[in-house]
PDB file of N, CA and C in Angstrom:
ATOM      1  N   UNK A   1     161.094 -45.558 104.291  1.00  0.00           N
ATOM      2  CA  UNK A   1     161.565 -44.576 105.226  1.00  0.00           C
ATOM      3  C   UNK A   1     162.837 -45.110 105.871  1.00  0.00           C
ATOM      4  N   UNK A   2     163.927 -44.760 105.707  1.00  0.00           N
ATOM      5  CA  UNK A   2     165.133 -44.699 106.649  1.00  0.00           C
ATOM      6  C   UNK A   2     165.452 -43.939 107.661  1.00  0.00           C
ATOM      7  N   UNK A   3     166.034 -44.918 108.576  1.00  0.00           N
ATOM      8  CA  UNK A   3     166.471 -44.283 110.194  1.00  0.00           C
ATOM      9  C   UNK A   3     168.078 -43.762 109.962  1.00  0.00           C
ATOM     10  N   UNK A   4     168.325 -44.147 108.812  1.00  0.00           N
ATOM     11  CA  UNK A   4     170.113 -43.715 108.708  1.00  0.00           C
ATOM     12  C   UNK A   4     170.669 -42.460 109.059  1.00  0.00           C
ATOM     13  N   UNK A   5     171.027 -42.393 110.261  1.00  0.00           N
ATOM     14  CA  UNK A   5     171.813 -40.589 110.337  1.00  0.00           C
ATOM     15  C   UNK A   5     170.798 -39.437 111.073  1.00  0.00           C
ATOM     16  N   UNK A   6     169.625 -40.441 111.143  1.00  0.00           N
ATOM     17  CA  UNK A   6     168.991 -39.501 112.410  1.00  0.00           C
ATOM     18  C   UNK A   6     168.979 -39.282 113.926  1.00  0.00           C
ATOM     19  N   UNK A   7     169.900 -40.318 114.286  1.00  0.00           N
ATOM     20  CA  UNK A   7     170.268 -40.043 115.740  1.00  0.00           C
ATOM     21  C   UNK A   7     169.612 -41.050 116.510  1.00  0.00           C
ATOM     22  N   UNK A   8     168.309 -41.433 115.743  1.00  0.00           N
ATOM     23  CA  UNK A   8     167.207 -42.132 116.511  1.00  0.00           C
ATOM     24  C   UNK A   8     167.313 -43.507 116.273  1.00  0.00           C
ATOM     25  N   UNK A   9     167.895 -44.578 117.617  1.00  0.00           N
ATOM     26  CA  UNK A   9     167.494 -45.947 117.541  1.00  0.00           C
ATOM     27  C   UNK A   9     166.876 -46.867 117.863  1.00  0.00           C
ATOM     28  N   UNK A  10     165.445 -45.624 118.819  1.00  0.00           N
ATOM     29  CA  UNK A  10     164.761 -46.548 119.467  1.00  0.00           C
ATOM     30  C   UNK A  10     164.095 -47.312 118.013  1.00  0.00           C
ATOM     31  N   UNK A  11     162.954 -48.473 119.139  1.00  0.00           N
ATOM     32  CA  UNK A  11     161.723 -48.642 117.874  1.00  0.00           C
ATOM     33  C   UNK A  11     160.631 -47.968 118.082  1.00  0.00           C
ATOM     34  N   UNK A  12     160.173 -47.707 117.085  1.00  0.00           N
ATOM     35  CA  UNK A  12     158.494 -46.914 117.465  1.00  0.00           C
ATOM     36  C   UNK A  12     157.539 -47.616 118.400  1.00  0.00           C
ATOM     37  N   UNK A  13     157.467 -46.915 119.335  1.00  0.00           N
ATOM     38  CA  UNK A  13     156.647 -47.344 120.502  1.00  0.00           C
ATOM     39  C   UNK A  13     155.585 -47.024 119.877  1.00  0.00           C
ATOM     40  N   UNK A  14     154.470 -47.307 118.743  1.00  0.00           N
ATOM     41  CA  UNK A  14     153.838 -46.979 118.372  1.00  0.00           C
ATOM     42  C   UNK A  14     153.260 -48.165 117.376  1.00  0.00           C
ATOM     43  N   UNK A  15     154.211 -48.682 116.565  1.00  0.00           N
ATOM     44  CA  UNK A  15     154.416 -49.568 115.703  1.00  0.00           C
ATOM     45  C   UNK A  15     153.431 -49.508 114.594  1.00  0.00           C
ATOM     46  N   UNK A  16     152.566 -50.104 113.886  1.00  0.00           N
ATOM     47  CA  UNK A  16     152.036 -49.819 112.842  1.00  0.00           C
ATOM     48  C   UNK A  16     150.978 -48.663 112.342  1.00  0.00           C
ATOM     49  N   UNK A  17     150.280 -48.128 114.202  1.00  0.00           N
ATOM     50  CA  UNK A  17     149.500 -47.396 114.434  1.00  0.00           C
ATOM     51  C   UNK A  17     149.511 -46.030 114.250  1.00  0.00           C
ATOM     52  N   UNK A  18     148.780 -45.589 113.887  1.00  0.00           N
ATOM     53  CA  UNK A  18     149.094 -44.031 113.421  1.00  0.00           C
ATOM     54  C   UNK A  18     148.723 -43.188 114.920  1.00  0.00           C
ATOM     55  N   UNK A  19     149.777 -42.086 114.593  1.00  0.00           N
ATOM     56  CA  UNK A  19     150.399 -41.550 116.424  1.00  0.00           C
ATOM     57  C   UNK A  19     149.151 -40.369 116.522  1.00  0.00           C
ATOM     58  N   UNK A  20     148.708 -40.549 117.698  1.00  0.00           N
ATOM     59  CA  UNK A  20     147.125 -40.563 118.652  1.00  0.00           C
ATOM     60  C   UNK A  20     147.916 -38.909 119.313  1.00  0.00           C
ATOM     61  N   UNK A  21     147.030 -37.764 119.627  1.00  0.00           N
ATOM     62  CA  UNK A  21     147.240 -36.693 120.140  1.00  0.00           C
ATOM     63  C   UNK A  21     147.519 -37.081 121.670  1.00  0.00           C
ATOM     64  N   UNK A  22     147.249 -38.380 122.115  1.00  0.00           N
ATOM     65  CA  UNK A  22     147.550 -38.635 123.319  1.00  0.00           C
ATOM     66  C   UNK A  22     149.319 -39.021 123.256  1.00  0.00           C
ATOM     67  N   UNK A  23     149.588 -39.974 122.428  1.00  0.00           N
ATOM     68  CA  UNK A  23     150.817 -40.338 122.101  1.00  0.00           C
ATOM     69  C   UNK A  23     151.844 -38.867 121.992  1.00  0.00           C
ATOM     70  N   UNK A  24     151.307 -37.621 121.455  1.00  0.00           N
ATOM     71  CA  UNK A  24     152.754 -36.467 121.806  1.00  0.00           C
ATOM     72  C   UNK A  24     151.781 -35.803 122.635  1.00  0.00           C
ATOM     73  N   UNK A  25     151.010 -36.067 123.345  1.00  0.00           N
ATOM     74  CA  UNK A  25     151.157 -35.216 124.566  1.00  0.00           C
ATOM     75  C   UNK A  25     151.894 -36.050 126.178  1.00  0.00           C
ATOM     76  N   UNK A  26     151.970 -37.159 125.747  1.00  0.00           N
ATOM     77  CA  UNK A  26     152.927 -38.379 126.880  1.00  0.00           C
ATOM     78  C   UNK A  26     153.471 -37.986 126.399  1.00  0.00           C
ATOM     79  N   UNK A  27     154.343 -37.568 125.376  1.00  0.00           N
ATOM     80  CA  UNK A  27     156.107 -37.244 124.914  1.00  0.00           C
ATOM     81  C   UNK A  27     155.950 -35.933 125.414  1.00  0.00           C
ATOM     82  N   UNK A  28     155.037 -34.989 124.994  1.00  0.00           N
ATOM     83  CA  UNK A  28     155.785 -33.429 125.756  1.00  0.00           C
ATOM     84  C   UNK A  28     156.115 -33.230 126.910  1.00  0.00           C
ATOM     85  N   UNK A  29     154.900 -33.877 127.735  1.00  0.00           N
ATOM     86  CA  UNK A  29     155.008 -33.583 129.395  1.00  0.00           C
ATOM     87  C   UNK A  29     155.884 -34.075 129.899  1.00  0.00           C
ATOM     88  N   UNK A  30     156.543 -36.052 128.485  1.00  0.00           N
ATOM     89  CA  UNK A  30     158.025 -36.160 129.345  1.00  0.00           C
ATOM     90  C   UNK A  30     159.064 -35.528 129.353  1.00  0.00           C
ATOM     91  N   UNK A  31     159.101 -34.463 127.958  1.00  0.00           N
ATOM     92  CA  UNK A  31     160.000 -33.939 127.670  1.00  0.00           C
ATOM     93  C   UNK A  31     160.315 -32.300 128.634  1.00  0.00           C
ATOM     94  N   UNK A  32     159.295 -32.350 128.908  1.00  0.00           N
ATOM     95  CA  UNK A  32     158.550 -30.819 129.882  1.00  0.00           C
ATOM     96  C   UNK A  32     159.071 -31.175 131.316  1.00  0.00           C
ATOM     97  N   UNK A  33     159.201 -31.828 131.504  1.00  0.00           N
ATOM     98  CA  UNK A  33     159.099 -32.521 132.876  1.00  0.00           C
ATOM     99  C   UNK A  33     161.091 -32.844 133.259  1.00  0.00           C
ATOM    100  N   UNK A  34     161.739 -33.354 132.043  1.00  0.00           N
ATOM    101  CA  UNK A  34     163.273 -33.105 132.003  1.00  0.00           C
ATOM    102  C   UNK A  34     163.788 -31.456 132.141  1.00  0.00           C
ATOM    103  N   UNK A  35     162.734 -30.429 131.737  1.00  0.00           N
ATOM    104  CA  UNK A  35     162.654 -29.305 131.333  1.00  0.00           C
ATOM    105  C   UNK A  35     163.243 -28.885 132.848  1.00  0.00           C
ATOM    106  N   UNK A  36     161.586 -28.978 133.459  1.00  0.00           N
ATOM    107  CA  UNK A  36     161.802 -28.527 134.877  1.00  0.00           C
ATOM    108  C   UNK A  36     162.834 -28.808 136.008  1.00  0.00           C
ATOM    109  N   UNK A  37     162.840 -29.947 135.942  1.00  0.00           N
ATOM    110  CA  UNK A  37     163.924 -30.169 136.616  1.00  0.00           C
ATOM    111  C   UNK A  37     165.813 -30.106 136.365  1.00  0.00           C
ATOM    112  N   UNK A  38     165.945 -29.688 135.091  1.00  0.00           N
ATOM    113  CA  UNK A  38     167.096 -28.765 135.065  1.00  0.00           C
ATOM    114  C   UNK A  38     166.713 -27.356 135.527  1.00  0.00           C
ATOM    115  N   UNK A  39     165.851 -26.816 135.166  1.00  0.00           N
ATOM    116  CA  UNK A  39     165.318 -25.462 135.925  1.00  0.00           C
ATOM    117  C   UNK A  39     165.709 -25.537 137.405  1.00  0.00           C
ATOM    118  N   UNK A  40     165.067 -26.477 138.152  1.00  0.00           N
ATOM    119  CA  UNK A  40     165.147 -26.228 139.324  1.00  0.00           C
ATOM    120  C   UNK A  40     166.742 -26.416 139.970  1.00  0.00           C
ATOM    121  N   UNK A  41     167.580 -27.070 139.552  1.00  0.00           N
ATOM    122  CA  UNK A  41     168.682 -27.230 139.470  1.00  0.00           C
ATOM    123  C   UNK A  41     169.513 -26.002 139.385  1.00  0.00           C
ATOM    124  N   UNK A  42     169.092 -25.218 138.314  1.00  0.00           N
ATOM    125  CA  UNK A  42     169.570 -23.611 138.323  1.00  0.00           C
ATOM    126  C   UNK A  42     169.118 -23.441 139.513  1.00  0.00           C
ATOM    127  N   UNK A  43     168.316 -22.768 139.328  1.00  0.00           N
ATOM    128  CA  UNK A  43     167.996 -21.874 140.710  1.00  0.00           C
ATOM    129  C   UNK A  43     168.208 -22.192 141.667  1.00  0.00           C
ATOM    130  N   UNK A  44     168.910 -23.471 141.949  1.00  0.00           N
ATOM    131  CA  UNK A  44     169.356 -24.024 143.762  1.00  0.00           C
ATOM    132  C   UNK A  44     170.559 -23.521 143.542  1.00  0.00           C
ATOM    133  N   UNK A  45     171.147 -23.637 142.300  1.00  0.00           N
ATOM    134  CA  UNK A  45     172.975 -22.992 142.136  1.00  0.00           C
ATOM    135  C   UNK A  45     173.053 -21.584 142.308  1.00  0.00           C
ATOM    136  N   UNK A  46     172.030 -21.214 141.386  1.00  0.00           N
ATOM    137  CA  UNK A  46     172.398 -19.184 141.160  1.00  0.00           C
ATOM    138  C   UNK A  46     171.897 -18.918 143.268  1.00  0.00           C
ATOM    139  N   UNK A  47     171.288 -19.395 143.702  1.00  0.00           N
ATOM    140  CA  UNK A  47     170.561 -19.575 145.223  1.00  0.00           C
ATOM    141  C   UNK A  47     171.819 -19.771 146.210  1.00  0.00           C
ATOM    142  N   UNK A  48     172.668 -20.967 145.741  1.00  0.00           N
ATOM    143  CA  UNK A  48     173.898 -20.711 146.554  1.00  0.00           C
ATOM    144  C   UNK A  48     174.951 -19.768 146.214  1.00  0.00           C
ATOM    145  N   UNK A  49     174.996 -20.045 144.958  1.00  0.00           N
ATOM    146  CA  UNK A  49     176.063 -18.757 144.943  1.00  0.00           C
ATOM    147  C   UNK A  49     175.390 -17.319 145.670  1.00  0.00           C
ATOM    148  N   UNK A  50     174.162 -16.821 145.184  1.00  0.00           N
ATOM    149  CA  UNK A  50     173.768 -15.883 146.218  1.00  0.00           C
ATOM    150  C   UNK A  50     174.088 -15.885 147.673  1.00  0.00           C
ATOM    151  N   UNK A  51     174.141 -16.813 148.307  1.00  0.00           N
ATOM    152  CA  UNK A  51     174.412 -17.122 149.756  1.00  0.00           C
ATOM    153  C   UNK A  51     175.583 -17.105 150.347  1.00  0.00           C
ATOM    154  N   UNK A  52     176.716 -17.168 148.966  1.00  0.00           N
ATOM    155  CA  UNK A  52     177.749 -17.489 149.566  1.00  0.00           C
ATOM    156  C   UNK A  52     178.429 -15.977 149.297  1.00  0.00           C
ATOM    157  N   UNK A  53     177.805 -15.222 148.206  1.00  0.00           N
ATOM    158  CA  UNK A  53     177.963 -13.792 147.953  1.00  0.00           C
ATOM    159  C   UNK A  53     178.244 -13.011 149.276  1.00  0.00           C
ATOM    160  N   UNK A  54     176.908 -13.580 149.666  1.00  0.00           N
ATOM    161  CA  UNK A  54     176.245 -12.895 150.776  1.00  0.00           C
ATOM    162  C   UNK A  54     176.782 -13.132 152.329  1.00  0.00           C
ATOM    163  N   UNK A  55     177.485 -14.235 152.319  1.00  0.00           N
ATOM    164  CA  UNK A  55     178.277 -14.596 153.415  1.00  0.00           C
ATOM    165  C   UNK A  55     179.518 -14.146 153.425  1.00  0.00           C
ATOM    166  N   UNK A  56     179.981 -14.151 152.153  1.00  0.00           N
ATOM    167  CA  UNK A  56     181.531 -13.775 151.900  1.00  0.00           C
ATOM    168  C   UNK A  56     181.829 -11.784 152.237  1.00  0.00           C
ATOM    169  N   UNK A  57     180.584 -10.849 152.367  1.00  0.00           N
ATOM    170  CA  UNK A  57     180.531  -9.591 152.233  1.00  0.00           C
ATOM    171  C   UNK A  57     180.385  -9.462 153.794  1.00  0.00           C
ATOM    172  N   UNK A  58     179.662 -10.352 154.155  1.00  0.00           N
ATOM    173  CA  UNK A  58     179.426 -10.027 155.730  1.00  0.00           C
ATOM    174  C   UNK A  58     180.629 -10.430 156.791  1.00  0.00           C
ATOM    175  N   UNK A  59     180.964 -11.592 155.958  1.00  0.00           N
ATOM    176  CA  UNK A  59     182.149 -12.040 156.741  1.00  0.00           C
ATOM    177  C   UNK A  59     183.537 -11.274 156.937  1.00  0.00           C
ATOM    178  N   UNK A  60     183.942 -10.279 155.908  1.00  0.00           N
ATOM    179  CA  UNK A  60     184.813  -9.316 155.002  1.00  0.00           C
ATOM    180  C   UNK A  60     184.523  -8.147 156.214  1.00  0.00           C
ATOM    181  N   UNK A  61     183.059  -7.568 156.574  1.00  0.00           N
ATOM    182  CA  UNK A  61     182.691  -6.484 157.079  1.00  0.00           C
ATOM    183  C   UNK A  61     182.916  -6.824 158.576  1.00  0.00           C
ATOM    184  N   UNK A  62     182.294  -7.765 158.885  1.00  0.00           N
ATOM    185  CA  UNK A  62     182.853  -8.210 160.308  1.00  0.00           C
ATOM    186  C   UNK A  62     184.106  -8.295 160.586  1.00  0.00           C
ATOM    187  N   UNK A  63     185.140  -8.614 159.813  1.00  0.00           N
ATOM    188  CA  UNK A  63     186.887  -9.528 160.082  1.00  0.00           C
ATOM    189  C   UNK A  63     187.134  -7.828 159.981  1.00  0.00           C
ATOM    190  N   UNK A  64     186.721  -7.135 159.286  1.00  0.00           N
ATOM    191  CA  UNK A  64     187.324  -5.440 159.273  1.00  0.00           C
ATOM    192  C   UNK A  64     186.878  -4.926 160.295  1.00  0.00           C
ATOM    193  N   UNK A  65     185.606  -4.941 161.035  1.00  0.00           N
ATOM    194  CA  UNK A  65     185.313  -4.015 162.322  1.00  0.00           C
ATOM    195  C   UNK A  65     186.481  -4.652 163.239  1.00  0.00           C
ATOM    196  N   UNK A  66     186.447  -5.659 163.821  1.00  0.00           N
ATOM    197  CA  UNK A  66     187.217  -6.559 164.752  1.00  0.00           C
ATOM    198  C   UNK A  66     188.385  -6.223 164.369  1.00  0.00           C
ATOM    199  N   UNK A  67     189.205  -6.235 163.229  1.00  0.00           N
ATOM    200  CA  UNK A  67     190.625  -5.355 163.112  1.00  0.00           C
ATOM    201  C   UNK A  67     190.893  -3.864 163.584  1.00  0.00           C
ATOM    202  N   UNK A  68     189.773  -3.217 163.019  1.00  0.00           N
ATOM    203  CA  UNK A  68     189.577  -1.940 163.490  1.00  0.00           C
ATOM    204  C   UNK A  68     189.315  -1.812 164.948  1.00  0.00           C
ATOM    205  N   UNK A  69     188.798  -2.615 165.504  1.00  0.00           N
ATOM    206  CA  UNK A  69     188.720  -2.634 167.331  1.00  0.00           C
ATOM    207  C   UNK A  69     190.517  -2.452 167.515  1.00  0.00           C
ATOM    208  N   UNK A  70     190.827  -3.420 166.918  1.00  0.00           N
ATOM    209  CA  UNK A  70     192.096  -4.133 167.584  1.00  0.00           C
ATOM    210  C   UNK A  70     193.467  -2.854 167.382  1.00  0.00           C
ATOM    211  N   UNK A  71     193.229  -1.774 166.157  1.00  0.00           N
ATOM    212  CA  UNK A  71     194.479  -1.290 165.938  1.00  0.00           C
ATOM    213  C   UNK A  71     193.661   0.580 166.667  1.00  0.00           C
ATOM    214  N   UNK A  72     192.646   0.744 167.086  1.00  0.00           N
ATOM    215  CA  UNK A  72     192.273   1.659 167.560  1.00  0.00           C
ATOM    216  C   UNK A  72     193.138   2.475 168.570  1.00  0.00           C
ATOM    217  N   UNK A  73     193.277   3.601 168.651  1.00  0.00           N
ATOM    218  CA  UNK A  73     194.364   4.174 169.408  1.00  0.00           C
ATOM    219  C   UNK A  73     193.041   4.790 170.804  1.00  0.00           C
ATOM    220  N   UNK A  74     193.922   4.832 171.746  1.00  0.00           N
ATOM    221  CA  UNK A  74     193.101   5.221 173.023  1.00  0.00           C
ATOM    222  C   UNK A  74     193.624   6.069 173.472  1.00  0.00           C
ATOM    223  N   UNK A  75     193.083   7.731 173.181  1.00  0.00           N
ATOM    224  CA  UNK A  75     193.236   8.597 173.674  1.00  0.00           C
ATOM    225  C   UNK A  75     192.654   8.998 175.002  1.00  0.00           C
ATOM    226  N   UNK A  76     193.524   9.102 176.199  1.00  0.00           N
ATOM    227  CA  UNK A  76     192.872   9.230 177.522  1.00  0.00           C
ATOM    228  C   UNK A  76     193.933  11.072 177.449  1.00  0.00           C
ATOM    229  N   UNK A  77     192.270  11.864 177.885  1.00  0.00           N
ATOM    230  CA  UNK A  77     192.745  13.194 178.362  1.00  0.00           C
ATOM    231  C   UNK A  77     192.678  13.578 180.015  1.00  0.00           C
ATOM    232  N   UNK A  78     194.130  14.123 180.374  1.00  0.00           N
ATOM    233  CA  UNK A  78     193.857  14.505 181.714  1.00  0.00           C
ATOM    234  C   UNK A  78     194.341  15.654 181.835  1.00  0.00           C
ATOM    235  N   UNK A  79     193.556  16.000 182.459  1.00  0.00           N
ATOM    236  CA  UNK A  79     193.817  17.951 183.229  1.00  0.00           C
ATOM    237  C   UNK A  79     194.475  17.798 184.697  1.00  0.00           C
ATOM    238  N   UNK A  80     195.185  18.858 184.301  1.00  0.00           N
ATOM    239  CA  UNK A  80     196.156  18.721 185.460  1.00  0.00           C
ATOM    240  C   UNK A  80     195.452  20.359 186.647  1.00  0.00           C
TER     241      UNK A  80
END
């Protein structure tokens, strides 16, 4: 059996022994477990960008009322 060109240089953590259902279920859950935590990584990003969506629309709506205060015309009626 050759390792040539497969990517792989560990050594078999296993060594002469023939590989035990325990042996790939320690590899999935480690591999499961790299899984999740890029997952969670998303969702803290897509989470801020939501926030900042959400700050940037409110902030936009507010800076426009406060302009709109400011260029408002003041009609005062008097009867004579």
């Amino acid at each position: 059996m050759s390792t040539m060109g497969d990517g792989n240089t560990d050594t078999s953590p296993v060594g002469d022994r023939p590989i035990t259902r325990a042996d790939l279920e320690a590899k999935f859950s480690q591999l499961r477990g790299s899984t999740t935590a890029t997952q969670t990584q998303r969702n803290v990003g897509v989470m801020a960008v939501v926030v900042a969506g959400v700050a940037l629309v409110l902030g936009a709506y507010l800076f426009g009322r406060l302009r709109g205060r400011k260029r408002r015309t003041i009609v005062e009626v008097v009867r004579a």
